[in-house]
PDB file of N, CA and C in Angstrom:
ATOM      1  N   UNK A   1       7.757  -3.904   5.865  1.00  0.00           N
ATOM      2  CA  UNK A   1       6.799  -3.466   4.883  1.00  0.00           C
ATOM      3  C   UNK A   1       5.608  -2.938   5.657  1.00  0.00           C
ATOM      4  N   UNK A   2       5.123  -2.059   5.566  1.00  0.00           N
ATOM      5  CA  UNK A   2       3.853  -1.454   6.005  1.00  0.00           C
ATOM      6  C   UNK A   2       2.872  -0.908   4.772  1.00  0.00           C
ATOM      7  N   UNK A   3       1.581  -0.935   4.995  1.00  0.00           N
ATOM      8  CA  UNK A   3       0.804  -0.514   4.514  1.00  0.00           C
ATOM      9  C   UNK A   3      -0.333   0.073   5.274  1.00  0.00           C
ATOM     10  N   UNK A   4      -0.140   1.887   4.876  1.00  0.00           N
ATOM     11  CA  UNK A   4      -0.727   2.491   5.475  1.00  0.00           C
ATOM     12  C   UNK A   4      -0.467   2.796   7.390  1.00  0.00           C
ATOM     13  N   UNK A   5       0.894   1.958   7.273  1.00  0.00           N
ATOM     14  CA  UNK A   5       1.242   2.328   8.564  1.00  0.00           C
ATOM     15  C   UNK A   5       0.843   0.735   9.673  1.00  0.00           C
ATOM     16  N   UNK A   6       0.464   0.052   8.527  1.00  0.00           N
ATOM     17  CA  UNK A   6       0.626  -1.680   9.427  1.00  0.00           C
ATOM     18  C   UNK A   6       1.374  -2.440   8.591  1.00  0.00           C
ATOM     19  N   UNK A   7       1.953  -3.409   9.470  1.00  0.00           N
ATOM     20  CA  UNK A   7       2.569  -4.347   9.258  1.00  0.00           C
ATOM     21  C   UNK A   7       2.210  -5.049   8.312  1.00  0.00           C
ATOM     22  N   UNK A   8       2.712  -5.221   7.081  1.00  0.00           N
ATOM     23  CA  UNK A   8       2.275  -6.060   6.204  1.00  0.00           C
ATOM     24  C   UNK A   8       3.510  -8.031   6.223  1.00  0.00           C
ATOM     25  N   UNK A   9       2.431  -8.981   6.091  1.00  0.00           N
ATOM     26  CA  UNK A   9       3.571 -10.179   6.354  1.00  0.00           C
ATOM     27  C   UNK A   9       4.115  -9.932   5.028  1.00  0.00           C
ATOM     28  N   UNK A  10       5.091 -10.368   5.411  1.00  0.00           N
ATOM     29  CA  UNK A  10       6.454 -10.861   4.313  1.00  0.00           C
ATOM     30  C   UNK A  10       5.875 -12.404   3.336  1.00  0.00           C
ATOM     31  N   UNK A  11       6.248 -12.394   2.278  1.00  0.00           N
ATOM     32  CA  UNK A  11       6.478 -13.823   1.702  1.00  0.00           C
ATOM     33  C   UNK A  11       7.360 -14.038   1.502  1.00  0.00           C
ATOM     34  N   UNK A  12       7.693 -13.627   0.294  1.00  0.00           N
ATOM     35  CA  UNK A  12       9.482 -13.485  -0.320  1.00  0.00           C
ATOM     36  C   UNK A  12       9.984 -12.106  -0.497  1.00  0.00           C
ATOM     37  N   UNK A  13      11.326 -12.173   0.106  1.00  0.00           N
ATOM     38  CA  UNK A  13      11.409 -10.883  -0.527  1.00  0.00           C
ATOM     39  C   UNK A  13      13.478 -11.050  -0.802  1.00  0.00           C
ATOM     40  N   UNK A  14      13.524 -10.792  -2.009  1.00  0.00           N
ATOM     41  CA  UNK A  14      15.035 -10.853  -2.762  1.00  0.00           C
ATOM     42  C   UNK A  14      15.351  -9.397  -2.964  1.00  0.00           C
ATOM     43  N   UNK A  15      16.431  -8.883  -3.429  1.00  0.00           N
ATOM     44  CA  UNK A  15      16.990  -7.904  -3.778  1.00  0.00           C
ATOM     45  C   UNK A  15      16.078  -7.158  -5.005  1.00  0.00           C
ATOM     46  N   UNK A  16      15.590  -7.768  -5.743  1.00  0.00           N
ATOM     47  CA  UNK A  16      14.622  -7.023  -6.830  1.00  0.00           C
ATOM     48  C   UNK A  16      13.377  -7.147  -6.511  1.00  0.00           C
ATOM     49  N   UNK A  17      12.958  -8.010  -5.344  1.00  0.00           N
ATOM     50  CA  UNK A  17      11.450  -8.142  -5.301  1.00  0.00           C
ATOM     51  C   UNK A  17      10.937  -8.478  -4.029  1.00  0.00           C
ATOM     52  N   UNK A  18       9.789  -8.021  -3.900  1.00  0.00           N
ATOM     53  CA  UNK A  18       8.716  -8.414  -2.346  1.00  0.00           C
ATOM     54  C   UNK A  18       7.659  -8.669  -2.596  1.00  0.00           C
ATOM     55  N   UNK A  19       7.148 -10.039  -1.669  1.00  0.00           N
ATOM     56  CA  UNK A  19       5.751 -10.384  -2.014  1.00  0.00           C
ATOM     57  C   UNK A  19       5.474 -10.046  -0.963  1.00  0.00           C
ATOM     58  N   UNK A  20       4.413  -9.713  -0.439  1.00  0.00           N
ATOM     59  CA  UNK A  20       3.812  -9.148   0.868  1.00  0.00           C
ATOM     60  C   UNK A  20       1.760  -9.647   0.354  1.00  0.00           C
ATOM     61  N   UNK A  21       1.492  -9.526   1.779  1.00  0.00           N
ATOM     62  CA  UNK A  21       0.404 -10.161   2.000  1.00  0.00           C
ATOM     63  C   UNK A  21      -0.503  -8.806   2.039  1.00  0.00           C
ATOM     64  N   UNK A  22      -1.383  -8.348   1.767  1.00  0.00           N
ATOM     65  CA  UNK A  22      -2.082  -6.877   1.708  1.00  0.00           C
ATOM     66  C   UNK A  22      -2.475  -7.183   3.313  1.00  0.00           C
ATOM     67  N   UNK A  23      -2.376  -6.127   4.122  1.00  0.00           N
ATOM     68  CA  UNK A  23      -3.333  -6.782   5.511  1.00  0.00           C
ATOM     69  C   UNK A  23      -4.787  -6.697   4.791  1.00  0.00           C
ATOM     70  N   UNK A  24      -5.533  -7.431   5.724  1.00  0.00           N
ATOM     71  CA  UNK A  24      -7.016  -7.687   5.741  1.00  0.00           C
ATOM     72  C   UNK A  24      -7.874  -6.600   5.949  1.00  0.00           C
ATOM     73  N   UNK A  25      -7.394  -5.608   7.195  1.00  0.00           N
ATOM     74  CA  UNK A  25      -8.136  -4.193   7.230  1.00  0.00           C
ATOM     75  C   UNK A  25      -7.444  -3.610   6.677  1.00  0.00           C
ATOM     76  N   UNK A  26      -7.047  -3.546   5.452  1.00  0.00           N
ATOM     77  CA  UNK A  26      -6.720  -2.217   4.501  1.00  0.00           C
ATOM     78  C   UNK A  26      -7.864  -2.235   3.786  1.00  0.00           C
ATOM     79  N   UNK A  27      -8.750  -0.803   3.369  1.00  0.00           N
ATOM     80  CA  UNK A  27      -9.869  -0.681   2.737  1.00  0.00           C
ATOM     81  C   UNK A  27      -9.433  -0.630   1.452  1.00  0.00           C
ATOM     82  N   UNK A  28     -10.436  -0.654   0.751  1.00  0.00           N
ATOM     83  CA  UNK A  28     -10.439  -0.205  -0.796  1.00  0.00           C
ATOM     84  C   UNK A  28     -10.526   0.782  -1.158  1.00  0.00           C
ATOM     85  N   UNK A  29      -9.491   1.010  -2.142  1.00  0.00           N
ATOM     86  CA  UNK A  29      -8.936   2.419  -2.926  1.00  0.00           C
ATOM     87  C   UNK A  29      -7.961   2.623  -2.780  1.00  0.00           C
ATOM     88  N   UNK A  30      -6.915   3.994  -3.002  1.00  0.00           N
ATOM     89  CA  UNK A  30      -5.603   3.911  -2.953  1.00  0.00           C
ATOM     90  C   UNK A  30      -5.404   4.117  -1.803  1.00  0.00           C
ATOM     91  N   UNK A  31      -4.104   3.357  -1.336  1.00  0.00           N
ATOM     92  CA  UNK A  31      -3.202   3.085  -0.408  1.00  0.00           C
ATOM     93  C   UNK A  31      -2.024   3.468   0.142  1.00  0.00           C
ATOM     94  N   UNK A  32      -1.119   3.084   0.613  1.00  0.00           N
ATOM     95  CA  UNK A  32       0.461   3.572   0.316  1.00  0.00           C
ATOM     96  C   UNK A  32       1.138   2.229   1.631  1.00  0.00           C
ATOM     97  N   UNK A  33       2.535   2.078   0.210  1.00  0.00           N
ATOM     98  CA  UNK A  33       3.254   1.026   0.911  1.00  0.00           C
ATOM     99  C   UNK A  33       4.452   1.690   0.733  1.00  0.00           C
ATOM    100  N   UNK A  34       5.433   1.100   2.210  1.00  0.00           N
ATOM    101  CA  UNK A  34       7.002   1.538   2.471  1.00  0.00           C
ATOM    102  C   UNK A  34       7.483   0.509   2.743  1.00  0.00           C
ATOM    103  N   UNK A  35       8.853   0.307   2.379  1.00  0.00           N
ATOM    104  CA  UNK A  35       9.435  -0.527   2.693  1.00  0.00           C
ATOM    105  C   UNK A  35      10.544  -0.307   3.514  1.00  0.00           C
ATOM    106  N   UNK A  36      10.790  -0.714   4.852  1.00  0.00           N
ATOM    107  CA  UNK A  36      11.712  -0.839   5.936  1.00  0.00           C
ATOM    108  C   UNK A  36      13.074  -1.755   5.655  1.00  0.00           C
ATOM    109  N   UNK A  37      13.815  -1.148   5.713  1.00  0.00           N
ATOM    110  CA  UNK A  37      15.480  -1.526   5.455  1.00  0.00           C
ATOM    111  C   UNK A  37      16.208  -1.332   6.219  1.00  0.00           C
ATOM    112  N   UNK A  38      17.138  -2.151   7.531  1.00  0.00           N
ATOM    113  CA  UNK A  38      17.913  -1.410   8.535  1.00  0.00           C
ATOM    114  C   UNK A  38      17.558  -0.145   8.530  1.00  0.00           C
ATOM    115  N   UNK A  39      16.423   0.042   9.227  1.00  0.00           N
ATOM    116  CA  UNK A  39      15.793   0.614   9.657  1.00  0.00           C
ATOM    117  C   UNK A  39      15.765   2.548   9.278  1.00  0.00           C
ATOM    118  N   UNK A  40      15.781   1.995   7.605  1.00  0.00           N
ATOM    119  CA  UNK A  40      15.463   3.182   7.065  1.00  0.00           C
ATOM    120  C   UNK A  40      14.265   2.863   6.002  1.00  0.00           C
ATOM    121  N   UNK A  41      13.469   3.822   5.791  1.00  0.00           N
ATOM    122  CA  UNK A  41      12.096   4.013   5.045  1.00  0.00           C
ATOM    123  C   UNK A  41      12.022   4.386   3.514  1.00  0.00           C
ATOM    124  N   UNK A  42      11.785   3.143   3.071  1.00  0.00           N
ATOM    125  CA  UNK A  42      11.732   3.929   1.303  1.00  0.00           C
ATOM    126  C   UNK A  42      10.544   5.203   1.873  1.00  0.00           C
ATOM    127  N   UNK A  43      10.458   5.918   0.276  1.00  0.00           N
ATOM    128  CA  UNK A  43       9.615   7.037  -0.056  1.00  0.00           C
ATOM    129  C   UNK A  43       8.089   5.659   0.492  1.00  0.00           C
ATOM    130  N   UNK A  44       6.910   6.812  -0.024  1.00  0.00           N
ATOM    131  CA  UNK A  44       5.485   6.008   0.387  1.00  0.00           C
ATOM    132  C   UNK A  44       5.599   5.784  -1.267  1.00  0.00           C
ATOM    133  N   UNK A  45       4.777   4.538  -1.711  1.00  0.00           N
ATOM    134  CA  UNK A  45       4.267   4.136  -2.939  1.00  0.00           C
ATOM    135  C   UNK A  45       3.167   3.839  -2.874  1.00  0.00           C
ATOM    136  N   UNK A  46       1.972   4.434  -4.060  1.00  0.00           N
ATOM    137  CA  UNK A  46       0.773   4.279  -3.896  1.00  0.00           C
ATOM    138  C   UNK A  46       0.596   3.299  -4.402  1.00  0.00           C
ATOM    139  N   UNK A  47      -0.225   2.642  -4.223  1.00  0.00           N
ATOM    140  CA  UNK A  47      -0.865   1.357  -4.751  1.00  0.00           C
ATOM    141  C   UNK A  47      -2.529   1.455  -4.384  1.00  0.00           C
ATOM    142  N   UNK A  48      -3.232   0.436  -5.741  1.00  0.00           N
ATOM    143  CA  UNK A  48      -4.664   0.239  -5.717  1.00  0.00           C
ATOM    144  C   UNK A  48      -4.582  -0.985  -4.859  1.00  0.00           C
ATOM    145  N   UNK A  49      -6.450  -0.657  -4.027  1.00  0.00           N
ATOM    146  CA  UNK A  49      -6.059  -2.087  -3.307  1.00  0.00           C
ATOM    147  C   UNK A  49      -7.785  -2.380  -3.621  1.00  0.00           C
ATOM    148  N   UNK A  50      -7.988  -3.478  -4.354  1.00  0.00           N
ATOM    149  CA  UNK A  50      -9.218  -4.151  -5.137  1.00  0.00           C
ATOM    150  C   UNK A  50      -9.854  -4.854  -3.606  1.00  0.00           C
ATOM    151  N   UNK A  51     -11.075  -5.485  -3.939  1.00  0.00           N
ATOM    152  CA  UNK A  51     -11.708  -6.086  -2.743  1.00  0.00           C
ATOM    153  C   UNK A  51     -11.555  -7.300  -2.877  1.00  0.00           C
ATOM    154  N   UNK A  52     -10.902  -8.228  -4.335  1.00  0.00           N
ATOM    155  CA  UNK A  52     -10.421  -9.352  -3.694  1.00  0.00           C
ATOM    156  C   UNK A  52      -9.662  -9.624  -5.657  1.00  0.00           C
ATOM    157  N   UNK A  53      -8.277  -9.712  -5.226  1.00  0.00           N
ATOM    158  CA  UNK A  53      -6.893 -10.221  -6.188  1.00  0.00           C
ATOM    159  C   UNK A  53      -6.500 -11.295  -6.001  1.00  0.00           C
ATOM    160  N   UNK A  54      -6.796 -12.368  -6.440  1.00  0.00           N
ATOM    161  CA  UNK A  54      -6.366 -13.963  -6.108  1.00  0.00           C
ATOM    162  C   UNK A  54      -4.714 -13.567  -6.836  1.00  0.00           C
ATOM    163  N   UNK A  55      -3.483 -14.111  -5.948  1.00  0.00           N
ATOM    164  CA  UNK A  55      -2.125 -14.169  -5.631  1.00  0.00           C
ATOM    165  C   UNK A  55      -1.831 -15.332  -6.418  1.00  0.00           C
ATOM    166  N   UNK A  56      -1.284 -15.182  -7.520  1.00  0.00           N
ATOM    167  CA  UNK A  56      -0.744 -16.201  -8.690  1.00  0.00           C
ATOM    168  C   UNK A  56       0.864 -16.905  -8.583  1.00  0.00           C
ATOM    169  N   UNK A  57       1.434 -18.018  -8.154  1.00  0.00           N
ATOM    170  CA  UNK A  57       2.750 -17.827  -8.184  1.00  0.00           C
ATOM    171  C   UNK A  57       3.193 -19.194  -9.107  1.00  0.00           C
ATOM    172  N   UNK A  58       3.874 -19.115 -10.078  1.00  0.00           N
ATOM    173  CA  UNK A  58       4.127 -20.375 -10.722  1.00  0.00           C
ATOM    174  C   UNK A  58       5.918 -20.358 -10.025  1.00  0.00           C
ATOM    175  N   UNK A  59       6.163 -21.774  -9.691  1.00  0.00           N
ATOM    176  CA  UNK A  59       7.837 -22.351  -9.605  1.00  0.00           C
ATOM    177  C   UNK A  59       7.976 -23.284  -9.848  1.00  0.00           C
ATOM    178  N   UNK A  60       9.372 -23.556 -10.122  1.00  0.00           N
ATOM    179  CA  UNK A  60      10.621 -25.005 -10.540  1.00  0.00           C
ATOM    180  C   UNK A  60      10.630 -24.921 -11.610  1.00  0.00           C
ATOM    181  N   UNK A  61      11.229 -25.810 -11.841  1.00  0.00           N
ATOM    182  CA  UNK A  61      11.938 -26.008 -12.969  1.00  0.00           C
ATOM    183  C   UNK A  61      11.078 -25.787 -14.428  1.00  0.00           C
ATOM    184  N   UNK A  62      12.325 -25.466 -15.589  1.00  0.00           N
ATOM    185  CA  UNK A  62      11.579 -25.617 -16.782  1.00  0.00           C
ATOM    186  C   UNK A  62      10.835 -27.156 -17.300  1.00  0.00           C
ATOM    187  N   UNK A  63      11.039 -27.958 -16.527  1.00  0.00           N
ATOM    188  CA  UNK A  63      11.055 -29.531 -17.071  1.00  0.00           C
ATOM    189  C   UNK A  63       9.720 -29.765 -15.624  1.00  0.00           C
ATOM    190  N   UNK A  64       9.575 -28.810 -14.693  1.00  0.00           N
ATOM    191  CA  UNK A  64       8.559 -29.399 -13.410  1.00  0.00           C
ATOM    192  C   UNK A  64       8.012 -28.097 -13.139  1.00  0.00           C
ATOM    193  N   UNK A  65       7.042 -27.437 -13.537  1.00  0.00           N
ATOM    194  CA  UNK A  65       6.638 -26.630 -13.359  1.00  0.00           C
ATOM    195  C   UNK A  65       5.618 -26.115 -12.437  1.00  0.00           C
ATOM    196  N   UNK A  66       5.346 -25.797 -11.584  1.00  0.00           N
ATOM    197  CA  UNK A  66       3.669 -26.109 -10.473  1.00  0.00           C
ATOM    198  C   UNK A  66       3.076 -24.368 -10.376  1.00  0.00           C
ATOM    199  N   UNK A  67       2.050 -24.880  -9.751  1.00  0.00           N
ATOM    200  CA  UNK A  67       1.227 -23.271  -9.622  1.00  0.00           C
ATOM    201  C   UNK A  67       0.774 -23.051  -7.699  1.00  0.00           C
ATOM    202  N   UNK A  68       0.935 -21.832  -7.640  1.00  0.00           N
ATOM    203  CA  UNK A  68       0.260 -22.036  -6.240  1.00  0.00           C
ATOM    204  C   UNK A  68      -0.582 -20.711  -6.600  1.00  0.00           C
ATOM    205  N   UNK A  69      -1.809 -21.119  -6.122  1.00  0.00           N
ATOM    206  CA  UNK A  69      -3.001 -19.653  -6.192  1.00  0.00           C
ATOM    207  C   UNK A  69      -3.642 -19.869  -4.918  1.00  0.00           C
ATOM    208  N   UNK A  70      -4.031 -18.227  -4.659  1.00  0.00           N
ATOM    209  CA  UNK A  70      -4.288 -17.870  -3.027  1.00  0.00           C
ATOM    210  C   UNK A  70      -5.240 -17.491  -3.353  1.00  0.00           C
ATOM    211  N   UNK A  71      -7.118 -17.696  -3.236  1.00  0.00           N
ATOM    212  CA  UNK A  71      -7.540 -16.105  -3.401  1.00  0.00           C
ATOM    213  C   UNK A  71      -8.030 -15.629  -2.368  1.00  0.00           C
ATOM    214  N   UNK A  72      -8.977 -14.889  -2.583  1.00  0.00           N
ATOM    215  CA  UNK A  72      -9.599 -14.091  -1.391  1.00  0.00           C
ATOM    216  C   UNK A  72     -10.183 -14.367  -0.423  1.00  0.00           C
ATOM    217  N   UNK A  73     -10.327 -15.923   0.052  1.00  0.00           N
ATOM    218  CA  UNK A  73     -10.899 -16.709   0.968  1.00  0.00           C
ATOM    219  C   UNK A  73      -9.969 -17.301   1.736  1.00  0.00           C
ATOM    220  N   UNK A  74      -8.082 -17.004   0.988  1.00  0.00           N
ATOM    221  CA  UNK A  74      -7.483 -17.619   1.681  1.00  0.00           C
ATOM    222  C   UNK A  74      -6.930 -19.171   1.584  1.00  0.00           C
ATOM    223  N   UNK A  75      -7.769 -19.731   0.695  1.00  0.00           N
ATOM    224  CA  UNK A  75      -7.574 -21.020   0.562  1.00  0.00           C
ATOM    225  C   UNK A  75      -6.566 -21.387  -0.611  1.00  0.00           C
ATOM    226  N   UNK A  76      -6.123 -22.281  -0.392  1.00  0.00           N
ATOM    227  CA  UNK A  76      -4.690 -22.652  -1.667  1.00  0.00           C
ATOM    228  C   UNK A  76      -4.927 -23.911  -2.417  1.00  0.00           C
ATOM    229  N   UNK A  77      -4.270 -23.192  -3.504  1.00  0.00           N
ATOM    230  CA  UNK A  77      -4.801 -24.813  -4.369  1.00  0.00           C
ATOM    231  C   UNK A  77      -3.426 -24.615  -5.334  1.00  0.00           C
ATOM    232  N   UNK A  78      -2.811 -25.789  -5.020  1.00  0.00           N
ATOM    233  CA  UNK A  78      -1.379 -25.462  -6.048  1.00  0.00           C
ATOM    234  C   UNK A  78      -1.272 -27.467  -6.056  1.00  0.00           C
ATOM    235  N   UNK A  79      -0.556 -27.371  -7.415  1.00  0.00           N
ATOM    236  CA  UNK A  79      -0.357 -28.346  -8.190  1.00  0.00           C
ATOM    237  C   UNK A  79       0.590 -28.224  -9.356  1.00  0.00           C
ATOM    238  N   UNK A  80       0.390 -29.014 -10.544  1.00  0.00           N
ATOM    239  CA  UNK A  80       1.409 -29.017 -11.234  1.00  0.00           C
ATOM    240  C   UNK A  80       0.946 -28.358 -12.775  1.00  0.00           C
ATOM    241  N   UNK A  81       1.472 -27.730 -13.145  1.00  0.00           N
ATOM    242  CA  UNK A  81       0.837 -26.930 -14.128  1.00  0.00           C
ATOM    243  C   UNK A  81       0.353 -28.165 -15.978  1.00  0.00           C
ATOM    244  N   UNK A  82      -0.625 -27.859 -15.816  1.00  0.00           N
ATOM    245  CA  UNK A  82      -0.973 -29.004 -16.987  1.00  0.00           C
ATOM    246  C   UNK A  82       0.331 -28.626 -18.397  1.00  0.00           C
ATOM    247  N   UNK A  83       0.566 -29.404 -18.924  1.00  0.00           N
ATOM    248  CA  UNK A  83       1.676 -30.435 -20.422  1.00  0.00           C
ATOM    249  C   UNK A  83       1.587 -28.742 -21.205  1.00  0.00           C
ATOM    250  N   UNK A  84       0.287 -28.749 -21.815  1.00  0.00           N
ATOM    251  CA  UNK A  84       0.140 -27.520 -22.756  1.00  0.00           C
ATOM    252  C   UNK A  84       0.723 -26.332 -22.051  1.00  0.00           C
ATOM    253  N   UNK A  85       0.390 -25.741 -21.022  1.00  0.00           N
ATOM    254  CA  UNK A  85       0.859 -24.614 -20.176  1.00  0.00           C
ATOM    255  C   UNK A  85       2.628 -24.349 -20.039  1.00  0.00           C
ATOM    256  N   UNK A  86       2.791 -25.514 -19.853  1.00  0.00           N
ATOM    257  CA  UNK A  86       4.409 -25.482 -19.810  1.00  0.00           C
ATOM    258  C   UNK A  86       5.306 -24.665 -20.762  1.00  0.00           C
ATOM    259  N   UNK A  87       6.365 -24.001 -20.619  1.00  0.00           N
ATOM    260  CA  UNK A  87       6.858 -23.585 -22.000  1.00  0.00           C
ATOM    261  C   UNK A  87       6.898 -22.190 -22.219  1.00  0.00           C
ATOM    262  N   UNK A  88       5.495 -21.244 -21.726  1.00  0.00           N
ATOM    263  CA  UNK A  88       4.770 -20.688 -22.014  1.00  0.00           C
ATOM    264  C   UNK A  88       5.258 -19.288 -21.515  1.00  0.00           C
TER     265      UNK A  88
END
């Protein structure tokens, strides 16, 4: 994955989807990301890049549900998603 021609880290990445980490020196405004595949190059895709998108990820089960949030400082705070939220 690159953006703008750097290395962007990997999180997850499955057959329908990639989480990638924005690098840190990518400026604000539009962008462009490729994705590297045995070592062939999707097209470029533009993307907006904001000055700070806190990274939302809810997993497990329907019966155990948790949250992990990243934001722009980097710091993580994940737990278990409160009773009402569940379901949802």
């Amino acid at each position: 994955m690159l953006v703008k021609g750097t290395a962007a880290p990997l999180i997850y990445v499955s057959p329908l989807q990639i989480i990638f980490q924005m690098p840190y020196e990518t400026a604000e405004g539009t962008s462009s990301v490729v994705v590297i595949n045995n070592n062939a190059a999707s097209a470029a895709a533009p993307v907006t890049v904001h000055q700070a998108a806190p990274f939302i990820l809810t997993y497990g089960s329907a019966n155990n549900r948790a949250v992990a949030v990243i934001h722009s400082f980097g710091r993580t705070l994940e737990r278990p998603l409160p009773r009402r939220a569940r379901g949802r």
